[in-house]
C-alpha atoms as a PDB file:
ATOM      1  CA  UNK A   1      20.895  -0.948   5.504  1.00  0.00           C
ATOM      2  CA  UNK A   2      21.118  -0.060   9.546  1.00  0.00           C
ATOM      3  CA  UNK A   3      19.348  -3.151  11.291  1.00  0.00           C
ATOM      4  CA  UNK A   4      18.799  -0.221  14.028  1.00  0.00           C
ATOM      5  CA  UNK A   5      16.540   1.453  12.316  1.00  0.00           C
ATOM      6  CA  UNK A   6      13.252   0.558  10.917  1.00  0.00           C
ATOM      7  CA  UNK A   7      14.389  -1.447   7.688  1.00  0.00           C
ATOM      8  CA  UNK A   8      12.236  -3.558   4.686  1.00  0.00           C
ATOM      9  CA  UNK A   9      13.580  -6.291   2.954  1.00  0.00           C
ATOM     10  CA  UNK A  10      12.174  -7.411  -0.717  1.00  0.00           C
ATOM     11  CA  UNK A  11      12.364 -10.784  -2.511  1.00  0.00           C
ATOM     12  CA  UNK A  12      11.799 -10.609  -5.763  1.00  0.00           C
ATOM     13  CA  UNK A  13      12.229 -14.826  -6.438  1.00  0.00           C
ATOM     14  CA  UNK A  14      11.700 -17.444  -9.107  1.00  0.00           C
ATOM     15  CA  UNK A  15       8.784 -20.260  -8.565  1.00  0.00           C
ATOM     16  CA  UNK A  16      11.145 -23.102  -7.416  1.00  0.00           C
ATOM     17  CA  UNK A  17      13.920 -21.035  -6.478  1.00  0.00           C
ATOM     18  CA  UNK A  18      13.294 -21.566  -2.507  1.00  0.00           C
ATOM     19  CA  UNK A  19      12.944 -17.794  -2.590  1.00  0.00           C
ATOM     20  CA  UNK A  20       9.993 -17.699  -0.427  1.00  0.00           C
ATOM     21  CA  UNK A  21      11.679 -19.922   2.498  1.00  0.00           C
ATOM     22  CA  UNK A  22      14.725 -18.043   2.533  1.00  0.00           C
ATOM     23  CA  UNK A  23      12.849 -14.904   3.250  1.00  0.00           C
ATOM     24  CA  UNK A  24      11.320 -16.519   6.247  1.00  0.00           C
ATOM     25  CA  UNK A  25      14.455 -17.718   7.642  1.00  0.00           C
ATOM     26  CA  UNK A  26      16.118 -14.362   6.911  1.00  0.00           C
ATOM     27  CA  UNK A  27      12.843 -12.696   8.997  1.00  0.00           C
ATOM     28  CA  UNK A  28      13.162 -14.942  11.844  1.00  0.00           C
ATOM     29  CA  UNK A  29      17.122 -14.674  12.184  1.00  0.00           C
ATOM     30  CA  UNK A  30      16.350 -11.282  11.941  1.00  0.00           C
ATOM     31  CA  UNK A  31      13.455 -11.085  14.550  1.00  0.00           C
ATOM     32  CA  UNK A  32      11.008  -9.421  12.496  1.00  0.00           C
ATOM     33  CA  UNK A  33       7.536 -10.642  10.716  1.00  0.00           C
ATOM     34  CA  UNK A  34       7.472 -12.124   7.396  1.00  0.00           C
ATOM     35  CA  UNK A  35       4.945 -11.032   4.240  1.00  0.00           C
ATOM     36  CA  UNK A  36       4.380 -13.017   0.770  1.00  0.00           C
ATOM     37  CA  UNK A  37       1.324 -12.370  -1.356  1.00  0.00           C
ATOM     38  CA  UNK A  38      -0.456 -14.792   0.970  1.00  0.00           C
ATOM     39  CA  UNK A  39      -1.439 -12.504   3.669  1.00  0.00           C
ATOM     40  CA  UNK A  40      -1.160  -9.567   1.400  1.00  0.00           C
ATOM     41  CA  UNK A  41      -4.393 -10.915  -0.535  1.00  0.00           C
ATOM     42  CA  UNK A  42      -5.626 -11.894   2.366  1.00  0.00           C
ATOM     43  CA  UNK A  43      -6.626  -8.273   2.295  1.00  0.00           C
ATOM     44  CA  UNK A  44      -7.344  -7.374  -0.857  1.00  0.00           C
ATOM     45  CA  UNK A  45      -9.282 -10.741  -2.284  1.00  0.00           C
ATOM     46  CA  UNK A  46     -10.652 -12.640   0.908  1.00  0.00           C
ATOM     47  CA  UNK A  47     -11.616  -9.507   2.694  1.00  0.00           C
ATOM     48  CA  UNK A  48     -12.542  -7.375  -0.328  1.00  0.00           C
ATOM     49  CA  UNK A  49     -10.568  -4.477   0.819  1.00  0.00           C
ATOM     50  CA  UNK A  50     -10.307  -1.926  -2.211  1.00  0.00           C
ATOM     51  CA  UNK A  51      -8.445   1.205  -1.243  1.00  0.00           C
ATOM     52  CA  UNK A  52     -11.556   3.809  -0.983  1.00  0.00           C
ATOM     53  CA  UNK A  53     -12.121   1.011   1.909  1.00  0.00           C
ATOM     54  CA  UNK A  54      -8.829   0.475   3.327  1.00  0.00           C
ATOM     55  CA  UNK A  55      -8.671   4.519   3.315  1.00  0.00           C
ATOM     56  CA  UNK A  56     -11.937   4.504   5.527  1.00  0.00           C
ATOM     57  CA  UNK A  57     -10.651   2.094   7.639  1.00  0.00           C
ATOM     58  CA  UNK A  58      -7.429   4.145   8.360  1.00  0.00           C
ATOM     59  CA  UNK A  59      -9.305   7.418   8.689  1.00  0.00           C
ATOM     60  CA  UNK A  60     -11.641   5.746  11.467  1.00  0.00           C
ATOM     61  CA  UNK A  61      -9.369   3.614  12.956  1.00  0.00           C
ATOM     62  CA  UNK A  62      -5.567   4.476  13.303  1.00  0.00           C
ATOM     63  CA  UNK A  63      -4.508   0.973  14.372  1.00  0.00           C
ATOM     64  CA  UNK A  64      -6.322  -0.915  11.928  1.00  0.00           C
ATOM     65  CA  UNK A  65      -3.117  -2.509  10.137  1.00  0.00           C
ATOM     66  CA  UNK A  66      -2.181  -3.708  13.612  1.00  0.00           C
ATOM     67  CA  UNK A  67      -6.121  -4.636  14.369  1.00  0.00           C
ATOM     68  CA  UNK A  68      -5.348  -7.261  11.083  1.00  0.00           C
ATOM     69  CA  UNK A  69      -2.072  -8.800  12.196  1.00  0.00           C
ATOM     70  CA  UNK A  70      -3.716  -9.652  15.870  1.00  0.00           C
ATOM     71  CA  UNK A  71      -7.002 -10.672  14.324  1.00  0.00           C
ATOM     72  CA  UNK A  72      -6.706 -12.375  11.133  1.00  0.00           C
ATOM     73  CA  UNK A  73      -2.842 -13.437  10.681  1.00  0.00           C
ATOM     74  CA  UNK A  74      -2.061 -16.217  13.557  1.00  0.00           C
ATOM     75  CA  UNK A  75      -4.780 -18.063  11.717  1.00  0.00           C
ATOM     76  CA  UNK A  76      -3.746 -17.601   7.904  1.00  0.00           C
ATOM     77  CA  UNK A  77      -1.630 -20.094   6.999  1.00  0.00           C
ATOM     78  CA  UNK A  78       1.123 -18.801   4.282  1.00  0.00           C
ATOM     79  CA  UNK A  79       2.779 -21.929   4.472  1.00  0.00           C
ATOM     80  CA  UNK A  80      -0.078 -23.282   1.870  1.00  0.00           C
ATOM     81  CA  UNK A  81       0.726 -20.159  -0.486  1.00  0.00           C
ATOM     82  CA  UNK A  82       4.295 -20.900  -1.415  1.00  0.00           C
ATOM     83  CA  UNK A  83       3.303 -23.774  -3.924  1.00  0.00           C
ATOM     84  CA  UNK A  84       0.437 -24.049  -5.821  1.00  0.00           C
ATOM     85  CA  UNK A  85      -1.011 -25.328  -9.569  1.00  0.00           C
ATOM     86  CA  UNK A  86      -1.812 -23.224 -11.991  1.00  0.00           C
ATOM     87  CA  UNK A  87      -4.806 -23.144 -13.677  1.00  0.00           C
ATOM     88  CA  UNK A  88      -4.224 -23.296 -17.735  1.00  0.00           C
ATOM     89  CA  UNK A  89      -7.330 -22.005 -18.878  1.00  0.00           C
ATOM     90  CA  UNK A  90      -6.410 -18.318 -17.107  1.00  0.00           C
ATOM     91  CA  UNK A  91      -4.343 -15.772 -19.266  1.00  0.00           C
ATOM     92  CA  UNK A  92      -1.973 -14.282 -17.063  1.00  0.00           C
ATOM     93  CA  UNK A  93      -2.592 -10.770 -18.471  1.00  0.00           C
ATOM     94  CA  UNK A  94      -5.901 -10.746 -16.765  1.00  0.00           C
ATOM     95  CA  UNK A  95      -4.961 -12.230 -13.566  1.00  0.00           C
ATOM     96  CA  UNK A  96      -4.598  -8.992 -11.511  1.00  0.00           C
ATOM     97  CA  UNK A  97      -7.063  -5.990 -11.770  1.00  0.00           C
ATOM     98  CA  UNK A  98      -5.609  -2.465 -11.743  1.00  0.00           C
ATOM     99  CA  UNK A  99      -8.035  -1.961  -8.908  1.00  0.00           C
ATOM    100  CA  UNK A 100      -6.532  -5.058  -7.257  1.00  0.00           C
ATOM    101  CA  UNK A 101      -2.875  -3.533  -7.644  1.00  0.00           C
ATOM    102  CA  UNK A 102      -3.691   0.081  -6.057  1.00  0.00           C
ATOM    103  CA  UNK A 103      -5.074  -1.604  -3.550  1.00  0.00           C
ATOM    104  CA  UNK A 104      -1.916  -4.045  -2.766  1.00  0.00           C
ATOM    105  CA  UNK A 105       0.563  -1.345  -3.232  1.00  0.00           C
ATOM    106  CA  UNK A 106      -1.023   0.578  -0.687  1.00  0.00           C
ATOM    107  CA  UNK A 107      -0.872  -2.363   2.092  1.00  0.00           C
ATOM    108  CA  UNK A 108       2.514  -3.070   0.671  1.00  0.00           C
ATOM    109  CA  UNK A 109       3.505   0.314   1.566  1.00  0.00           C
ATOM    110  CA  UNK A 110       1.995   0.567   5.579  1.00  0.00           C
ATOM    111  CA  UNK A 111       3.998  -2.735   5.813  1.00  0.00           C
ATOM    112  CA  UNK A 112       6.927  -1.573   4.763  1.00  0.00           C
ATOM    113  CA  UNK A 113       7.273   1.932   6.104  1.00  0.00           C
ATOM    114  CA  UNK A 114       5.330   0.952   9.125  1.00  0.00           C
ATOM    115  CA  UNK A 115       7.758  -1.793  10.703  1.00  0.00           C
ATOM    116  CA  UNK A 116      11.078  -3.516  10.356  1.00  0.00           C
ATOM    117  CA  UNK A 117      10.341  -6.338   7.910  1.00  0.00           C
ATOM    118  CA  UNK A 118      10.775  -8.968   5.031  1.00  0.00           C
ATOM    119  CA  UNK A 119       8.629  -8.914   2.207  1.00  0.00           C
ATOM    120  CA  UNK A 120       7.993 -11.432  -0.412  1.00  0.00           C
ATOM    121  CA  UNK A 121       6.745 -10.892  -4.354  1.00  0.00           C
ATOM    122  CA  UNK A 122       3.960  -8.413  -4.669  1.00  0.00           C
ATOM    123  CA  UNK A 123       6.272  -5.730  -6.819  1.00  0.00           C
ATOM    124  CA  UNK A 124       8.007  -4.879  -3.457  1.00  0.00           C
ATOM    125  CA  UNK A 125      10.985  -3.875  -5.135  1.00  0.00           C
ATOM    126  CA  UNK A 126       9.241  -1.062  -7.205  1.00  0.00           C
ATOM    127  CA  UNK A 127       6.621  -0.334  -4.907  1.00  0.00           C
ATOM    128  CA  UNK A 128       8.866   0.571  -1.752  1.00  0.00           C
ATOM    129  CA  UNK A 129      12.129   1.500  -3.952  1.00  0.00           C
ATOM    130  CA  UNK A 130      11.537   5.234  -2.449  1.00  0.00           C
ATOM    131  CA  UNK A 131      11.450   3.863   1.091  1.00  0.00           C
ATOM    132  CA  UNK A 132      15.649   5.306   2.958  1.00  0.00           C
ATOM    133  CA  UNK A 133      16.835   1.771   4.415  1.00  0.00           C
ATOM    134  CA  UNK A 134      15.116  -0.733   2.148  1.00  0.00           C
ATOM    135  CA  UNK A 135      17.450  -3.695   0.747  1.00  0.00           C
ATOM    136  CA  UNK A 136      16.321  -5.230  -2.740  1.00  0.00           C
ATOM    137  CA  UNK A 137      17.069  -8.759  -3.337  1.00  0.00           C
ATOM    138  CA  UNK A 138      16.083 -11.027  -6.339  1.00  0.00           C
ATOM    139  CA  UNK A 139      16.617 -14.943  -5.682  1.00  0.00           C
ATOM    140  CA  UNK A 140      16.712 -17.136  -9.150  1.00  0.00           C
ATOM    141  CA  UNK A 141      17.854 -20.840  -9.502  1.00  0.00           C
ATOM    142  CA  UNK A 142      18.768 -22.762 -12.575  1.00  0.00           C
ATOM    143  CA  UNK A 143      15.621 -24.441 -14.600  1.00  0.00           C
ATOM    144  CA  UNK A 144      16.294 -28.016 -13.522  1.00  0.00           C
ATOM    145  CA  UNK A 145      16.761 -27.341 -10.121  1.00  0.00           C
ATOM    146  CA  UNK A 146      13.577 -24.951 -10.338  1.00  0.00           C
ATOM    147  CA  UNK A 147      11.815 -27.903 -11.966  1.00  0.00           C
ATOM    148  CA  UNK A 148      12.544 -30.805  -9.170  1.00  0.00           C
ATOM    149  CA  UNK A 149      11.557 -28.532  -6.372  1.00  0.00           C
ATOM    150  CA  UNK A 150       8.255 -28.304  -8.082  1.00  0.00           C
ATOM    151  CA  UNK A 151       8.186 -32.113  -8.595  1.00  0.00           C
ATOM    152  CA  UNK A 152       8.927 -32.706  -5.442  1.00  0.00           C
ATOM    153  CA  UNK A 153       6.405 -30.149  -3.411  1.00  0.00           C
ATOM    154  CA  UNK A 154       3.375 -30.741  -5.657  1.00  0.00           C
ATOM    155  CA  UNK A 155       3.863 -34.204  -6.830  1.00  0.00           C
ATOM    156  CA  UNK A 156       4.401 -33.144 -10.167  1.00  0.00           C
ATOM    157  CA  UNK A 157       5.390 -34.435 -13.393  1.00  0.00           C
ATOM    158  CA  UNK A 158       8.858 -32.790 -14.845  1.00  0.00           C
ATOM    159  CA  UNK A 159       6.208 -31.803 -17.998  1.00  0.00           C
ATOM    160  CA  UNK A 160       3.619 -30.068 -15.496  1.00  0.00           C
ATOM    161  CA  UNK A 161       6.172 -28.979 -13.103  1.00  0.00           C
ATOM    162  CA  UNK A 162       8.074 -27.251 -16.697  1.00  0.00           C
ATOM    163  CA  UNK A 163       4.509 -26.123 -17.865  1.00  0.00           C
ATOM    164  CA  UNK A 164       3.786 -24.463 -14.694  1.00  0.00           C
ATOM    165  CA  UNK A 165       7.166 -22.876 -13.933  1.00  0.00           C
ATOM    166  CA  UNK A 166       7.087 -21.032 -17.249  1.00  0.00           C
ATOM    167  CA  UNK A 167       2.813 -20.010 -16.911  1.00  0.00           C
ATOM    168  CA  UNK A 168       3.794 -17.932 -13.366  1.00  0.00           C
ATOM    169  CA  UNK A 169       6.868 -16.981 -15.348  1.00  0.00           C
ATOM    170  CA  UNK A 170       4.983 -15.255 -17.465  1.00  0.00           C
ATOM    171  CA  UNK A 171       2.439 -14.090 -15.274  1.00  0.00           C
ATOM    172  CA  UNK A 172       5.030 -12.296 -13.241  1.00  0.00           C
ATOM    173  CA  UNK A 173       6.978 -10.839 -16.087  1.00  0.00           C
ATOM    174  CA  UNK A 174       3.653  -9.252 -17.252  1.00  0.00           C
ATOM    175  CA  UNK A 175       2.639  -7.863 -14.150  1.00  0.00           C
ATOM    176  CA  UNK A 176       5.526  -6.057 -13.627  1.00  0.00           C
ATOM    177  CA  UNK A 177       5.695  -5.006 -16.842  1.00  0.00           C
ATOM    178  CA  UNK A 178       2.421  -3.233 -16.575  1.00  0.00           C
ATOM    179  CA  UNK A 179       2.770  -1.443 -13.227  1.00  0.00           C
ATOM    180  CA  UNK A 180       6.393  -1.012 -12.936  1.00  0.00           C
ATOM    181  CA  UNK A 181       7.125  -0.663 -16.573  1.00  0.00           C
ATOM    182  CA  UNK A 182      10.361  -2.486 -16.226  1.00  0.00           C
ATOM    183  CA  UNK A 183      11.396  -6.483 -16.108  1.00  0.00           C
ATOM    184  CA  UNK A 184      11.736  -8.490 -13.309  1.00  0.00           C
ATOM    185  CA  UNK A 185      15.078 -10.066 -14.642  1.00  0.00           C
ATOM    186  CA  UNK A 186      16.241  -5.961 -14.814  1.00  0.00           C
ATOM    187  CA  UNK A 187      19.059  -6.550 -12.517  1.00  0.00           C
ATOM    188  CA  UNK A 188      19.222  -2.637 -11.841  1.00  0.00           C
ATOM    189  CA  UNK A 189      16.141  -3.391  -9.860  1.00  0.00           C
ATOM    190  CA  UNK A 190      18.254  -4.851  -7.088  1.00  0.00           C
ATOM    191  CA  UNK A 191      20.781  -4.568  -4.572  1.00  0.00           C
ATOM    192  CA  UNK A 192      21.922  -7.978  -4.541  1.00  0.00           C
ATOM    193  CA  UNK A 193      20.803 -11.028  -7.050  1.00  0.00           C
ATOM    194  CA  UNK A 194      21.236 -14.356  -5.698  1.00  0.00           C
ATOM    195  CA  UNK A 195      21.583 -18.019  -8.101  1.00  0.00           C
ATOM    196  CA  UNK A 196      20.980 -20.758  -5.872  1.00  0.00           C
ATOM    197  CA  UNK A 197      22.697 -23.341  -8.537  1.00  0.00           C
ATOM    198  CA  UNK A 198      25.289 -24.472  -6.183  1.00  0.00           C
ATOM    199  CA  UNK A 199      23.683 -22.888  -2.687  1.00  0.00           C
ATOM    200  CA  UNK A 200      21.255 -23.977   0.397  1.00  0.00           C
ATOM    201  CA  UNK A 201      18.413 -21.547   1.532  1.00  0.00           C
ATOM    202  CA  UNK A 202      20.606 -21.167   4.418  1.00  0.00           C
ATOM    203  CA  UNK A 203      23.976 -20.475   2.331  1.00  0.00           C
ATOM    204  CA  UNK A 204      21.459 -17.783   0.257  1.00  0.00           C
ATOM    205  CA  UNK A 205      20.427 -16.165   3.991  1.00  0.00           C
ATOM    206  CA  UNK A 206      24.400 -16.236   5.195  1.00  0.00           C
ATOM    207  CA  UNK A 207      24.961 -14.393   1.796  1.00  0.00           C
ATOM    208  CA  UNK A 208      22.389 -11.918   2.454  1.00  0.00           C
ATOM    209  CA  UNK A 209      22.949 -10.764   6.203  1.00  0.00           C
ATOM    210  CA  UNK A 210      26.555 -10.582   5.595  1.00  0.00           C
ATOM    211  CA  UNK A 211      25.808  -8.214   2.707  1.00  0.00           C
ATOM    212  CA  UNK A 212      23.252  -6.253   5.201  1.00  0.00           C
ATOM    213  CA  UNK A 213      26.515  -6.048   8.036  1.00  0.00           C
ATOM    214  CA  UNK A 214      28.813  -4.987   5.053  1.00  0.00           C
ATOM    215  CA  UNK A 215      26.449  -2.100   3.741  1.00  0.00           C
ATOM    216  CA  UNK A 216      25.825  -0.582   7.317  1.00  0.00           C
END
């Protein structure tokens, strides 16, 4: 990946893995902005943005991806997004609409080929694998260690925290399934796979822009 040209990173992480903080720390070392599925929904569910709409709003207004970020992102706060409790009673097959996907994959996409960036979760991998200096990275952590982070940001139980790690689990296995037709845990999928077992978020974000200076 050249840092001097426009450049995407994806993380493709593990609930409890720290993958979402290590992609902010790897954005700000690297001076660019940061997406998870936070903002990205911001567009799609909050604002009811489907992509007959988001095509009408590029066709009458060229600037309307940067009209969002100055508008509606200094005052969404992703920070809430990176934990949260699943609700049992949903069946993770039903979660996401396909309308709901098109629509993400095409904001996905003006992030990513529109400015230098870090991307969190939202099939990033798949959905900007065509895109000529994008780095792939999947961040996974061992199930106890995945379990106390959990505990420890929610206020969990180790059942509940266990309970919940394996529902998104599954949710996010079968969402890639259906719309990239491959697995998550695919390693071929990525550039560079990352176990935090025995490493900080900062160790993980060392590990990663020394692989970026190595592959220039």
């Amino acid at each position: 990946m050249k840092k001097t040209e426009q450049f995407v990173i994806t993380i493709n992480r593990e609930l409890g893995s720290g993958g979402r903080t290590i992609g902010e720390k790897l954005a700000k070392h690297l001076g660019v902005n940061f997406y998870d599925k936070a903002v990205i929904k911001a567009l799609t569910a909050e604002f009811h943005l489907t992509t007959e709409e988001i095509e009408t709003l590029k066709g009458n207004k060229g600037n309307w991806w940067s009209d969002f970020q100055r508008r509606v992102i200094p005052f969404y706060d992703t920070a809430k997004a990176e934990f949260y409790k699943v609700n049992t009673q949903d069946d993770p097959e039903l979660i996401t609409t396909d309308d709901i996907f098109k629509a993400e994959k095409e904001i996905v996409q003006e992030i990513g080929y529109g400015e230098s960036c870090v991307i969190a979760g939202r099939s990033g991998f798949y959905v900007l694998k065509g895109h000529p200096n994008h780095i792939s990275i999947l961040i996974q952590a061992p199930m106890n260690k995945r379990i106390e982070r959990v505990m420890a940001k929610q206020g969990l139980s180790r059942k509940e925290a266990e309970r919940d790690i394996k529902k998104v689990d599954k949710w996010r296995e079968n969402y890639i399934k259906k719309y990239a037709n491959t697995s998550r845990y695919d390693t071929r999928n990525y550039d560079l796979v990352i176990n935090m077992a025995d490493l900080t978020e900062d160790d993980a974000v060392d590990l990663i822009l020394d692989y970026i200076d190595k592959s220039n």
